[in-house]
PDB file of N, CA and C in Angstrom:
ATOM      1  N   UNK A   1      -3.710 -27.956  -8.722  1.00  0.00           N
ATOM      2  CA  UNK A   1      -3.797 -26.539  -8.957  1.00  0.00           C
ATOM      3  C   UNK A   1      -2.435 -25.928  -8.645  1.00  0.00           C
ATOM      4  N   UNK A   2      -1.965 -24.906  -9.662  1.00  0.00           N
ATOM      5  CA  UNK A   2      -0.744 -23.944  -9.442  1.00  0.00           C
ATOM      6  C   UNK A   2      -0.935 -23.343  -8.538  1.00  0.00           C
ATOM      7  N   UNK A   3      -0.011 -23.252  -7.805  1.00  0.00           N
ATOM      8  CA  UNK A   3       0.111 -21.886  -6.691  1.00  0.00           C
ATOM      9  C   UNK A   3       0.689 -20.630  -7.415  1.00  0.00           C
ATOM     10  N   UNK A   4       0.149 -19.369  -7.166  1.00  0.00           N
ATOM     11  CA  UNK A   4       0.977 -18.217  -8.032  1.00  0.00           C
ATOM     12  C   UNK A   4       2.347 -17.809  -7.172  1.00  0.00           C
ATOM     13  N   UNK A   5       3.338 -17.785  -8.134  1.00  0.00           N
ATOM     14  CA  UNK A   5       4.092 -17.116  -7.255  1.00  0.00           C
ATOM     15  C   UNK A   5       4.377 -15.455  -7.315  1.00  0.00           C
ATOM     16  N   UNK A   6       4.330 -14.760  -6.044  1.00  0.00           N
ATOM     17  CA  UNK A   6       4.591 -13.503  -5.755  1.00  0.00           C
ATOM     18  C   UNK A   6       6.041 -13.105  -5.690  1.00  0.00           C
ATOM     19  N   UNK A   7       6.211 -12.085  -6.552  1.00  0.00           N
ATOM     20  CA  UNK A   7       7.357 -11.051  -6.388  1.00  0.00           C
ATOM     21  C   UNK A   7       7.110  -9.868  -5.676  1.00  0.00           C
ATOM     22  N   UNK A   8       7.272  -9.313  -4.870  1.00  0.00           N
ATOM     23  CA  UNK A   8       7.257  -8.032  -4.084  1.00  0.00           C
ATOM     24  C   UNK A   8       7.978  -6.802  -5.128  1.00  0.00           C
ATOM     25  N   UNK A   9       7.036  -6.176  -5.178  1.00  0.00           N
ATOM     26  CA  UNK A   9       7.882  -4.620  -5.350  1.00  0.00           C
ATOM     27  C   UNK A   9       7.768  -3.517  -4.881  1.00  0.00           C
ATOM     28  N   UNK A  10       8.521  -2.982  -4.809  1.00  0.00           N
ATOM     29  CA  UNK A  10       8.679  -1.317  -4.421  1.00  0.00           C
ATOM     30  C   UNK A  10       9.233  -0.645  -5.560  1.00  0.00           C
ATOM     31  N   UNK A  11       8.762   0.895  -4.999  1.00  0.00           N
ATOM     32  CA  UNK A  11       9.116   1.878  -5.843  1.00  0.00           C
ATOM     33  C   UNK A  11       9.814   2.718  -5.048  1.00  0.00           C
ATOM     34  N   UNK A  12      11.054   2.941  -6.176  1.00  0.00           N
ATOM     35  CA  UNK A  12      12.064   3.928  -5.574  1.00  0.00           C
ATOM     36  C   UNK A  12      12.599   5.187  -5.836  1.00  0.00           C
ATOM     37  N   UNK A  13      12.753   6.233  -5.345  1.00  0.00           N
ATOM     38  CA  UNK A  13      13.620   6.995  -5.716  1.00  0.00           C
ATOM     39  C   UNK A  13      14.956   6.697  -5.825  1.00  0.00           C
ATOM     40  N   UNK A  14      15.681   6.517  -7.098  1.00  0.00           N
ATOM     41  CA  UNK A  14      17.306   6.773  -7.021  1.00  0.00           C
ATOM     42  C   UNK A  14      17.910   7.930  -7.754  1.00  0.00           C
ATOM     43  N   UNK A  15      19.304   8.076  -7.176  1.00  0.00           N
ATOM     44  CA  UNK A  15      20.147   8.815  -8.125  1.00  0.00           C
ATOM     45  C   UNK A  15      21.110   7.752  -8.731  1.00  0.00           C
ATOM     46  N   UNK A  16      21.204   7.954 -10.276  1.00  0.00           N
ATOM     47  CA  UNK A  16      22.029   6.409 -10.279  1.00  0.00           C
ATOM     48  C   UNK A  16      23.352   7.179 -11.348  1.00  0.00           C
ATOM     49  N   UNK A  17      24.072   7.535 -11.150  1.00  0.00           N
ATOM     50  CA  UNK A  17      25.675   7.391 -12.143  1.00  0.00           C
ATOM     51  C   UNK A  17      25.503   6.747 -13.718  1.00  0.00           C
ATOM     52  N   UNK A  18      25.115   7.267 -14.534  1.00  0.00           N
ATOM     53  CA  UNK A  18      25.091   6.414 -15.827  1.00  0.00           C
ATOM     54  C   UNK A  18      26.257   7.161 -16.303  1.00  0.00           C
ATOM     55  N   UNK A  19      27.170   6.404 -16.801  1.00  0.00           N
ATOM     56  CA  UNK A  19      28.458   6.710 -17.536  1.00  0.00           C
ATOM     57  C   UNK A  19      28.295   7.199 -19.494  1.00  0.00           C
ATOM     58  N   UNK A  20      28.901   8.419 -19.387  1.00  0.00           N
ATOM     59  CA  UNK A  20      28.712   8.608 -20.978  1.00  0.00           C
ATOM     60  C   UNK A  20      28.820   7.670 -22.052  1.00  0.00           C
ATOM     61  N   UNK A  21      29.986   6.429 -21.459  1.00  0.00           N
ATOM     62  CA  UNK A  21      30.089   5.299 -22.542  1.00  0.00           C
ATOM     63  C   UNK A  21      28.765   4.255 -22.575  1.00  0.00           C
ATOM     64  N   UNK A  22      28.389   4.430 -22.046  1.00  0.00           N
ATOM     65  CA  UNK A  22      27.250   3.265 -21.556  1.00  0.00           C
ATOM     66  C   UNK A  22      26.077   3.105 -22.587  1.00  0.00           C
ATOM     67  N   UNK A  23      25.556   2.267 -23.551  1.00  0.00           N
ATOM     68  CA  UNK A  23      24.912   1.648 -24.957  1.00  0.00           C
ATOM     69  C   UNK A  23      23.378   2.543 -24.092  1.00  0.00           C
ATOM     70  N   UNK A  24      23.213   2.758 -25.224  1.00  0.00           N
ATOM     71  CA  UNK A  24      21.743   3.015 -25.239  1.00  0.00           C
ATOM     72  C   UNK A  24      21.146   4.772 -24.793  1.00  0.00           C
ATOM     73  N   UNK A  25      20.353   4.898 -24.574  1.00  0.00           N
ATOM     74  CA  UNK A  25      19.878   5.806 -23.837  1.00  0.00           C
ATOM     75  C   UNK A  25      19.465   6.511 -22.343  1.00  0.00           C
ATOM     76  N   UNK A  26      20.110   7.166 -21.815  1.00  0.00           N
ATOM     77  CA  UNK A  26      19.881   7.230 -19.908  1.00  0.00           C
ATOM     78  C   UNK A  26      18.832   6.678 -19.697  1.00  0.00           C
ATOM     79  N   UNK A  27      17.926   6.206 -19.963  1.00  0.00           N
ATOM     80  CA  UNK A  27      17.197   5.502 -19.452  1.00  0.00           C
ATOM     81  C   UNK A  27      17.233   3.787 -19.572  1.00  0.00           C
ATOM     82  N   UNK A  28      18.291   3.454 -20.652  1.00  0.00           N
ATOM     83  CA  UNK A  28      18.667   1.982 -20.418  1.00  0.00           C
ATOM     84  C   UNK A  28      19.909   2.069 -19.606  1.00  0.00           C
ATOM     85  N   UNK A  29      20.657   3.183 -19.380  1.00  0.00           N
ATOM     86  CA  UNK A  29      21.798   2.595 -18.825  1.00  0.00           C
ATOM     87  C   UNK A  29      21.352   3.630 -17.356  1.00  0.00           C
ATOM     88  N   UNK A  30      20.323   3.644 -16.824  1.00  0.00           N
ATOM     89  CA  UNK A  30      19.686   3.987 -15.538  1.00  0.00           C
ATOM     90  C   UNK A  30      19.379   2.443 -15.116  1.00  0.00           C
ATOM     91  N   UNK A  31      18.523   1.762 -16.383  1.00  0.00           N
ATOM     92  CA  UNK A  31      18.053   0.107 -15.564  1.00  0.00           C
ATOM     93  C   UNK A  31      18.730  -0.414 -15.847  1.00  0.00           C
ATOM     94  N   UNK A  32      20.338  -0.602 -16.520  1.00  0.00           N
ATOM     95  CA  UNK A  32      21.381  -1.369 -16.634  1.00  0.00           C
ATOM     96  C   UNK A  32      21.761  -1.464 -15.225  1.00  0.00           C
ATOM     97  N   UNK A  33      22.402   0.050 -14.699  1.00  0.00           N
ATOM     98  CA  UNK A  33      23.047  -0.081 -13.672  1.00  0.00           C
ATOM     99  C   UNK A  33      22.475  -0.577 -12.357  1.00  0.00           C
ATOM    100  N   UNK A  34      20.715  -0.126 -12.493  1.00  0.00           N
ATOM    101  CA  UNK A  34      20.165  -1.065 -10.934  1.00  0.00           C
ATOM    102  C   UNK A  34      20.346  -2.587 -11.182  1.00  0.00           C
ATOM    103  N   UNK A  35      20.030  -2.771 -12.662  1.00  0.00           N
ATOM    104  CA  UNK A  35      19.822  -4.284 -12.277  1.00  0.00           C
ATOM    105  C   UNK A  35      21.213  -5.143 -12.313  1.00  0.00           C
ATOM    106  N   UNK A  36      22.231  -4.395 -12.027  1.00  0.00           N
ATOM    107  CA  UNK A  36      23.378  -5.006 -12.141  1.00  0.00           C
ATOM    108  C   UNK A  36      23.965  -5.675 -10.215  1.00  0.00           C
ATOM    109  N   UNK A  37      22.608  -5.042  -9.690  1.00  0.00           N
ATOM    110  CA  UNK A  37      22.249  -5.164  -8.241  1.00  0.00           C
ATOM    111  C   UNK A  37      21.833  -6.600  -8.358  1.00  0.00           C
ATOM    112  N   UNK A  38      22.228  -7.580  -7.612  1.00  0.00           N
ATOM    113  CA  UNK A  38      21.995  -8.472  -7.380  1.00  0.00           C
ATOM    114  C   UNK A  38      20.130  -9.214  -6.685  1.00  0.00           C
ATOM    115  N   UNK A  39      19.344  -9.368  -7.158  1.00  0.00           N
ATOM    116  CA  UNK A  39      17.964  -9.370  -6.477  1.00  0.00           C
ATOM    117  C   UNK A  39      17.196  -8.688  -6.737  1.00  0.00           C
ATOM    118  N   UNK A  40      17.202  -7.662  -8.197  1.00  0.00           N
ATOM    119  CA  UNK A  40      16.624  -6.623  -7.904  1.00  0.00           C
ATOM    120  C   UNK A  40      16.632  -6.960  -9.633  1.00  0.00           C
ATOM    121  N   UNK A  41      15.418  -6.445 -10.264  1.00  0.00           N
ATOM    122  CA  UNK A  41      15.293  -5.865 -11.182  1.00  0.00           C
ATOM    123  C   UNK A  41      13.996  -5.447 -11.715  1.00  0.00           C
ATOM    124  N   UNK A  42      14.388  -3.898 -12.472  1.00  0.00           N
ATOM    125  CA  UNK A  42      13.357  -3.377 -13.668  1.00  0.00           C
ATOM    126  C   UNK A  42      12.309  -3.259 -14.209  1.00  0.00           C
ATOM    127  N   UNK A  43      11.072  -2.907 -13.538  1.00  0.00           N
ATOM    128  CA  UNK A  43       9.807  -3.201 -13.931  1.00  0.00           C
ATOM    129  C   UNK A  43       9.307  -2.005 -14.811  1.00  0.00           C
ATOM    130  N   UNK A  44       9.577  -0.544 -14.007  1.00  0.00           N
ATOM    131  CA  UNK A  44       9.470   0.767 -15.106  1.00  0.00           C
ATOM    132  C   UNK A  44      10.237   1.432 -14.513  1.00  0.00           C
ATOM    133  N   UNK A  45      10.517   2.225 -15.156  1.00  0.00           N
ATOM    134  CA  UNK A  45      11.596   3.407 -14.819  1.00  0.00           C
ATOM    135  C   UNK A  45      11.474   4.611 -15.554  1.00  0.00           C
ATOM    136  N   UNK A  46      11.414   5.779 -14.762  1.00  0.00           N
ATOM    137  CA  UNK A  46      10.851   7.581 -15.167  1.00  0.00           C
ATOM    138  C   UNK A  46      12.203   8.334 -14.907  1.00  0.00           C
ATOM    139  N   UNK A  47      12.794   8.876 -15.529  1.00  0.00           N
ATOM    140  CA  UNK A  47      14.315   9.834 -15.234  1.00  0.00           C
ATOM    141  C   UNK A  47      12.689  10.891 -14.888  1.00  0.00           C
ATOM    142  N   UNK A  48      13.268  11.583 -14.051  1.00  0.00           N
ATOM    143  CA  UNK A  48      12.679  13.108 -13.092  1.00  0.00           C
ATOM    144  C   UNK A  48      13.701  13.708 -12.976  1.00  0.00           C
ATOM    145  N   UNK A  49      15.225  13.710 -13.400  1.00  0.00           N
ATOM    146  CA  UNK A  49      15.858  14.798 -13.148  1.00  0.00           C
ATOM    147  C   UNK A  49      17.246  14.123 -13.721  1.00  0.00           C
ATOM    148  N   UNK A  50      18.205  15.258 -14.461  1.00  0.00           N
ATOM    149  CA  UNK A  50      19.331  14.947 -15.048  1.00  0.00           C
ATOM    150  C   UNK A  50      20.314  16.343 -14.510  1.00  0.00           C
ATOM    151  N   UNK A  51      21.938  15.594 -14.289  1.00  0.00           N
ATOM    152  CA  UNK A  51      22.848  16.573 -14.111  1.00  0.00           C
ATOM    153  C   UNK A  51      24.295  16.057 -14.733  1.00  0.00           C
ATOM    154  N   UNK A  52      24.336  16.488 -15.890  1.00  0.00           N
ATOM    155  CA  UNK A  52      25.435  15.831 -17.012  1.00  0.00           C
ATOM    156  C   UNK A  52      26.593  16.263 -15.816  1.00  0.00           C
ATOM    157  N   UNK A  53      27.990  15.188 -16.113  1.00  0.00           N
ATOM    158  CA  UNK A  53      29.224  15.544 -15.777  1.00  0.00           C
ATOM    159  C   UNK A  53      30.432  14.919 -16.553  1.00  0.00           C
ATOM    160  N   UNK A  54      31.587  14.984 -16.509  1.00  0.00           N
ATOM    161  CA  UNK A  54      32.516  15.028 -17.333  1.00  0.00           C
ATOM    162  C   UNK A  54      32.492  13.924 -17.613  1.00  0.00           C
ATOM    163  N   UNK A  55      32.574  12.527 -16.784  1.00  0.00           N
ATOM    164  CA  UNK A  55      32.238  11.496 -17.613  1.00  0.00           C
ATOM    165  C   UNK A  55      31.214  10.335 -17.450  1.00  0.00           C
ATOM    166  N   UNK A  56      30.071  10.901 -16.729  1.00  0.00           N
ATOM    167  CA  UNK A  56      29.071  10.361 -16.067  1.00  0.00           C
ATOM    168  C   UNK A  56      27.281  11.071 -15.974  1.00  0.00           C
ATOM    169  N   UNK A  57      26.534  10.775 -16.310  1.00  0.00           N
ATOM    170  CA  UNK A  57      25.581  11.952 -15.960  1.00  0.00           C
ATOM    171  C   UNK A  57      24.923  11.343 -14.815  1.00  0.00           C
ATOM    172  N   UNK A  58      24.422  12.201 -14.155  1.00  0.00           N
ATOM    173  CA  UNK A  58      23.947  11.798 -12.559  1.00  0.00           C
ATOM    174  C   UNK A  58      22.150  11.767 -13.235  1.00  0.00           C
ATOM    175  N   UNK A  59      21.464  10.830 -12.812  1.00  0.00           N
ATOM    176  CA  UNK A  59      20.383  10.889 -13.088  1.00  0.00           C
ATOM    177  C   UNK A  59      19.377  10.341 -11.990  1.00  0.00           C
ATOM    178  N   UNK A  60      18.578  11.175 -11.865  1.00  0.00           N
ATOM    179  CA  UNK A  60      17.428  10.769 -10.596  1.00  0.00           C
ATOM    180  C   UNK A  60      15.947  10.060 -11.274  1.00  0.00           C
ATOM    181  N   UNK A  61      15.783   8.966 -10.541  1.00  0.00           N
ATOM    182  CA  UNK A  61      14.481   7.825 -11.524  1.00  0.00           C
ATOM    183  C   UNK A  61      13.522   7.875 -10.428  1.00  0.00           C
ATOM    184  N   UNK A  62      12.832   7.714 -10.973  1.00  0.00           N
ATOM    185  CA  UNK A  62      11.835   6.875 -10.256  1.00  0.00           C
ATOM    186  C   UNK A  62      11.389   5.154 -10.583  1.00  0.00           C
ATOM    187  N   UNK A  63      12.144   4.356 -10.083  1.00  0.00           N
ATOM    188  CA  UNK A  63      11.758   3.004 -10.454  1.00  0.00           C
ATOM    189  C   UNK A  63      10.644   1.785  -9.417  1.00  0.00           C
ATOM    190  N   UNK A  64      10.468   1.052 -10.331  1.00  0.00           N
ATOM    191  CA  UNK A  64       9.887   0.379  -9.558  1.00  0.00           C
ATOM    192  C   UNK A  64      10.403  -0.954  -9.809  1.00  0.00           C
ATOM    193  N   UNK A  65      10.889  -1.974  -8.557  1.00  0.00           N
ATOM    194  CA  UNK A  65      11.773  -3.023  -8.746  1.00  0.00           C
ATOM    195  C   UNK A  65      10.790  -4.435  -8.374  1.00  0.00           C
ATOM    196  N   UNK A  66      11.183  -5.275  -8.824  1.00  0.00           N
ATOM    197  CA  UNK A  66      10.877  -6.409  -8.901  1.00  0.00           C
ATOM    198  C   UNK A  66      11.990  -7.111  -7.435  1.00  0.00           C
ATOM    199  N   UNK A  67      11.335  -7.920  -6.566  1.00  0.00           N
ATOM    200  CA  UNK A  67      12.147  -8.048  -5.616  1.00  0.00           C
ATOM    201  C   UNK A  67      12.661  -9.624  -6.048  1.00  0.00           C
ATOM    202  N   UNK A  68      13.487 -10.440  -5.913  1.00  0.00           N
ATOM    203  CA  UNK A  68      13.784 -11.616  -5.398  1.00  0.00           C
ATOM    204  C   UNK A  68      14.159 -12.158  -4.215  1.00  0.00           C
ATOM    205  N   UNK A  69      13.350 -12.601  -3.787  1.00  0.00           N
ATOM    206  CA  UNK A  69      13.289 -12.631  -2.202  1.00  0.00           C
ATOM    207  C   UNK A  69      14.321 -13.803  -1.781  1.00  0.00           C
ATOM    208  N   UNK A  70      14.738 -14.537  -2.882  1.00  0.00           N
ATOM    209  CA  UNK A  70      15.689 -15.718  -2.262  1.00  0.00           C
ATOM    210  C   UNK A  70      17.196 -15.433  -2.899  1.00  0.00           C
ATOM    211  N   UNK A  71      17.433 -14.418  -2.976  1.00  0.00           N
ATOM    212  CA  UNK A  71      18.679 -13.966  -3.635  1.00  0.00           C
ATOM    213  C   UNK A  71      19.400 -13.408  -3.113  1.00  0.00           C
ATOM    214  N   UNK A  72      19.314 -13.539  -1.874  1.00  0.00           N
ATOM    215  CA  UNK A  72      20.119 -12.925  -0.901  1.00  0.00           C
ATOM    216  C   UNK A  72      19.520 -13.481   0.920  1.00  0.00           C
ATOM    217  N   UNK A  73      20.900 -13.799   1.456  1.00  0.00           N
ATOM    218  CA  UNK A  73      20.525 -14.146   2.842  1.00  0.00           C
ATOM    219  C   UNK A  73      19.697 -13.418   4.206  1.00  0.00           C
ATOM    220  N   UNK A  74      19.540 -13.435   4.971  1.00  0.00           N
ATOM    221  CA  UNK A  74      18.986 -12.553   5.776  1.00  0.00           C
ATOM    222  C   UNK A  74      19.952 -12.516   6.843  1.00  0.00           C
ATOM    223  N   UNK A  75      20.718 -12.862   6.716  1.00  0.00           N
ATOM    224  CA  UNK A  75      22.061 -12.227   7.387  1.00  0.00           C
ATOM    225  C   UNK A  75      23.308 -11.323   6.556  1.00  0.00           C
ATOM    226  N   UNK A  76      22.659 -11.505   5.487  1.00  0.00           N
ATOM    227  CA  UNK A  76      23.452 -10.187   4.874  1.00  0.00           C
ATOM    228  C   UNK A  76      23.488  -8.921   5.587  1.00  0.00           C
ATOM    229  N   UNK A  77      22.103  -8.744   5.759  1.00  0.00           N
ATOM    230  CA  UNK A  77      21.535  -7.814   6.236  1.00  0.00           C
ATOM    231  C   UNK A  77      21.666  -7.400   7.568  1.00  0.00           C
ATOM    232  N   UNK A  78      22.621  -7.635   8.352  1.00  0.00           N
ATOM    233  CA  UNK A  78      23.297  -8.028   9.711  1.00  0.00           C
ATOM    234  C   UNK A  78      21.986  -8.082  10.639  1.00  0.00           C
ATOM    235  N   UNK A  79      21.005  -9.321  10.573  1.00  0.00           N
ATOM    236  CA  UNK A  79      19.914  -9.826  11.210  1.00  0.00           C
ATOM    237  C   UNK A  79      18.704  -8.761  11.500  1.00  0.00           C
ATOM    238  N   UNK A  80      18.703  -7.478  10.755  1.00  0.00           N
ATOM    239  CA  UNK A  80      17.675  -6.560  11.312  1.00  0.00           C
ATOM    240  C   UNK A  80      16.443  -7.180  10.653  1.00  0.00           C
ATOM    241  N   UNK A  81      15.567  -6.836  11.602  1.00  0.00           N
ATOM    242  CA  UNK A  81      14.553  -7.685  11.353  1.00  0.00           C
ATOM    243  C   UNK A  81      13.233  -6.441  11.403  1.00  0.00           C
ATOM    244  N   UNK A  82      12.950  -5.148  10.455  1.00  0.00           N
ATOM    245  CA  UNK A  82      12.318  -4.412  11.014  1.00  0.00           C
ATOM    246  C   UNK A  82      10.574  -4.681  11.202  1.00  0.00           C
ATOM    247  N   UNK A  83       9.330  -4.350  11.879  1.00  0.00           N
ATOM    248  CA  UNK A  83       8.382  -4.887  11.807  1.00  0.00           C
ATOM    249  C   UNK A  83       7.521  -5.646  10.576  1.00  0.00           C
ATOM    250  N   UNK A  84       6.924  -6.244  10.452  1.00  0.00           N
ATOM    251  CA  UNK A  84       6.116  -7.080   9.176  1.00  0.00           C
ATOM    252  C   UNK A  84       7.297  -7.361   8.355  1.00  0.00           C
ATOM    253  N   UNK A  85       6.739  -8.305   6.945  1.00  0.00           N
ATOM    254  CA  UNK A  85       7.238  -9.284   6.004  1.00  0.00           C
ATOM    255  C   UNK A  85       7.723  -7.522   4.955  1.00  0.00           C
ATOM    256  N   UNK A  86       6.433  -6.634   4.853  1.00  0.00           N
ATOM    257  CA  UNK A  86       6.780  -5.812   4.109  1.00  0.00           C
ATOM    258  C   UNK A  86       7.583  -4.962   4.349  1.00  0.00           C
ATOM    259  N   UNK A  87       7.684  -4.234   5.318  1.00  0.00           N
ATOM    260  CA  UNK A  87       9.194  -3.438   6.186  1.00  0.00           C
ATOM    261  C   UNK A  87      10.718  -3.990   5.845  1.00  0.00           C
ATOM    262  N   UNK A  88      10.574  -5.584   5.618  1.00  0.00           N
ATOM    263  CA  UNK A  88      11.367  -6.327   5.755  1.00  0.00           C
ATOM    264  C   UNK A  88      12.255  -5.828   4.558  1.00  0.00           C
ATOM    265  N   UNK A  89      11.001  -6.198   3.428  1.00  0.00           N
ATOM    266  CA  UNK A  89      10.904  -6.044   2.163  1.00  0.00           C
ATOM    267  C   UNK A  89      11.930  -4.677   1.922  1.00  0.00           C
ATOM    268  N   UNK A  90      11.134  -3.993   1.842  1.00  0.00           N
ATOM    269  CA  UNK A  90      11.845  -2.179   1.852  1.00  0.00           C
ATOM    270  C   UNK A  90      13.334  -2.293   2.201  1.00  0.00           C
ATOM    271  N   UNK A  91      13.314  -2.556   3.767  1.00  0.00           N
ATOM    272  CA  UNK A  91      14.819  -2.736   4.340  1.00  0.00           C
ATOM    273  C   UNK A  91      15.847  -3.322   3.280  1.00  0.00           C
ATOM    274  N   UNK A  92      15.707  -4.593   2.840  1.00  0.00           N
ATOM    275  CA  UNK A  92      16.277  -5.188   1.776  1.00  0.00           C
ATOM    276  C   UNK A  92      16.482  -4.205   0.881  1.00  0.00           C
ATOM    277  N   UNK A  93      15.657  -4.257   0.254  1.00  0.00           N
ATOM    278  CA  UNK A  93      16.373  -3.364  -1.127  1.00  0.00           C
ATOM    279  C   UNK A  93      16.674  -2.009  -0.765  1.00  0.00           C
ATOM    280  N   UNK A  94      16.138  -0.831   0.065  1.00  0.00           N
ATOM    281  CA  UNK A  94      17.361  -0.361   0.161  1.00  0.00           C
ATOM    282  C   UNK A  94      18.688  -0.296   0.926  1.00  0.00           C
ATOM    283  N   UNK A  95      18.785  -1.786   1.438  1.00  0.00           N
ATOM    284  CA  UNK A  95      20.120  -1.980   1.365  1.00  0.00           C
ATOM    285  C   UNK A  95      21.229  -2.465   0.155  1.00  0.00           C
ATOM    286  N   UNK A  96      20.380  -3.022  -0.348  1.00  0.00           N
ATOM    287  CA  UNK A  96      20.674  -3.408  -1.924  1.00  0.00           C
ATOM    288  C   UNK A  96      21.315  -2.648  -2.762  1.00  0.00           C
ATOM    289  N   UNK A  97      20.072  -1.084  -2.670  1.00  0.00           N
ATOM    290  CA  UNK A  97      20.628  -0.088  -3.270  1.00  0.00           C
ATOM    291  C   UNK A  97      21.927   0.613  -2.810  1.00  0.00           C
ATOM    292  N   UNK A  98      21.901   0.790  -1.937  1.00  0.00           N
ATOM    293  CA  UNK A  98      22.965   1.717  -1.033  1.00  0.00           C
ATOM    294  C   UNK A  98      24.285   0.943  -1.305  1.00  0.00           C
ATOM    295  N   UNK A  99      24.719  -0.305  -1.879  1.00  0.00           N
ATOM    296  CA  UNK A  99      25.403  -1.266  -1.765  1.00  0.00           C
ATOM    297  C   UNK A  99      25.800  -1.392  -2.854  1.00  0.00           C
ATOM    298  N   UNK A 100      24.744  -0.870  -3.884  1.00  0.00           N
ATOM    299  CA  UNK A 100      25.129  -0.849  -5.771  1.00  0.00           C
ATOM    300  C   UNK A 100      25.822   0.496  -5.841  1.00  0.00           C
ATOM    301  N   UNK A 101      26.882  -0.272  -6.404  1.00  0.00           N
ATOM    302  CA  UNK A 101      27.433   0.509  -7.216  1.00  0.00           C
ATOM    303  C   UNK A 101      27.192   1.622  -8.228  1.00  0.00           C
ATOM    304  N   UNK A 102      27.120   2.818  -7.984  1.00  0.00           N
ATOM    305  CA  UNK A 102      26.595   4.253  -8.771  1.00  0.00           C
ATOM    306  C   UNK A 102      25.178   4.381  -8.463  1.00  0.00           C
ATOM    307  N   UNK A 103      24.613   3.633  -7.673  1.00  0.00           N
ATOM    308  CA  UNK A 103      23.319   4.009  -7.187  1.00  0.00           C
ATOM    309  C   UNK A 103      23.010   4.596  -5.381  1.00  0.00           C
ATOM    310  N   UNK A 104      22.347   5.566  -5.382  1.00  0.00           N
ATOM    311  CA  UNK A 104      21.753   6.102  -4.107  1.00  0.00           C
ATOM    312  C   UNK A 104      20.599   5.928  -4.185  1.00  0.00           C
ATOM    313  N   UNK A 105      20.343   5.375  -3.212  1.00  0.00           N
ATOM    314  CA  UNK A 105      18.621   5.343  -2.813  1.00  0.00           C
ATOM    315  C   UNK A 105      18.113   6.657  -2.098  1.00  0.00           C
ATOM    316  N   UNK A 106      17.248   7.591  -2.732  1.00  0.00           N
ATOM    317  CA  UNK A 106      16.890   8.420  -1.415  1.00  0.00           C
ATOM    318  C   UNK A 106      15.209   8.135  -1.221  1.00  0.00           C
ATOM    319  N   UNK A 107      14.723   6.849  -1.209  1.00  0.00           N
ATOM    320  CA  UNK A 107      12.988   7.023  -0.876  1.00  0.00           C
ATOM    321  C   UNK A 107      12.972   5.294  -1.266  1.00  0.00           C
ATOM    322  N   UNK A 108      12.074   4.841  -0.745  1.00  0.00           N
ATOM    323  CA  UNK A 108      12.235   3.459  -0.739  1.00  0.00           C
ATOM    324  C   UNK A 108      11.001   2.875  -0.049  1.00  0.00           C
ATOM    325  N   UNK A 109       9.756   2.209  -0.815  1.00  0.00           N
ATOM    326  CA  UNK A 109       8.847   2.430  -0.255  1.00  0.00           C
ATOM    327  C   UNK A 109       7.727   1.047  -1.192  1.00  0.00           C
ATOM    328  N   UNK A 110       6.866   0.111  -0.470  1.00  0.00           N
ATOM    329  CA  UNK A 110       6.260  -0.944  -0.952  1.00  0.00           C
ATOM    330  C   UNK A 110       5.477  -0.514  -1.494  1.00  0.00           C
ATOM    331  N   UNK A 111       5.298  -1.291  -3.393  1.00  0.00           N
ATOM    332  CA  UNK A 111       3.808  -0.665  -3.870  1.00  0.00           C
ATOM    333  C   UNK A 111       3.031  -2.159  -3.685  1.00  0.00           C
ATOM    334  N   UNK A 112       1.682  -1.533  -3.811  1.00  0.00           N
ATOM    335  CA  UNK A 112       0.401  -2.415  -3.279  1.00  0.00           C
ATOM    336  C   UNK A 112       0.711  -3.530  -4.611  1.00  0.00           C
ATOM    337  N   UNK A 113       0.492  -4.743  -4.771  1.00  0.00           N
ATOM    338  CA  UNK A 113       0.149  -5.469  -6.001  1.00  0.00           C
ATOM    339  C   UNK A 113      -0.789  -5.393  -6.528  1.00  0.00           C
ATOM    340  N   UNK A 114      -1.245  -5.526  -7.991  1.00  0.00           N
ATOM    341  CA  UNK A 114      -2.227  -5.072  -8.733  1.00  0.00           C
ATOM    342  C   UNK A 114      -3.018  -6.218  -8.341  1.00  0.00           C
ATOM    343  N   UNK A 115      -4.778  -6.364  -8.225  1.00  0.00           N
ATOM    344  CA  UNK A 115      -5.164  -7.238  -7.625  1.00  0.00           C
ATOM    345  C   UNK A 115      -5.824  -8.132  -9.086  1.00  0.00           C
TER     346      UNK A 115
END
């Protein structure tokens, strides 16, 4: 018998930098730029708020990420270890985020898995 394997996700608030040159529509080059985050990618993504600028538009999502849990060390993370596996979880990616490039995390938070 297969064992299933689990991906963890959370859903996030970001503000993410999408550049005017960037293919597609703010909403592909919103999940271009998270998933250019190492461990992290793209499951859905909602723009909730836009603020065009000269050569960038600032855009606030609501996403929800797909975690890879072996894609990064746990000393990246300079050993914090906050309570439970899922805390853990959270901690990670938004350090992840905070760390990507044109992305801010402001909310960062585990969704339940669909059962």
């Amino acid at each position: 018998m297969a064992a299933a394997i689990h991906t963890p996700s959370v859903e996030a608030t970001v503000t993410v930098r999408v550049s005017q040159a960037a293919a597609g529509d703010l909403v592909a080059g919103a999940r271009a730029q998270i998933e250019r985050i190492d461990g992290l990618s793209v499951e859905a993504i909602e723009i909730a708020g836009l603020r065009p600028g000269l050569n960038d538009t600032t855009v606030e999502a609501i996403a929800t990420l797909a975690v890879d849990e072996g894609a990064a060390s746990d000393a990246e993370f300079d050993g914090a270890e906050p309570n439970g596996a899922d805390e853990f979880v959270v901690h990670r990616v938004r350090e992840r985020l905070a760390d990507g490039f044109g992305v801010d995390p402001e909310r960062v938070e585990r969704v339940d898995p669909p059962d």
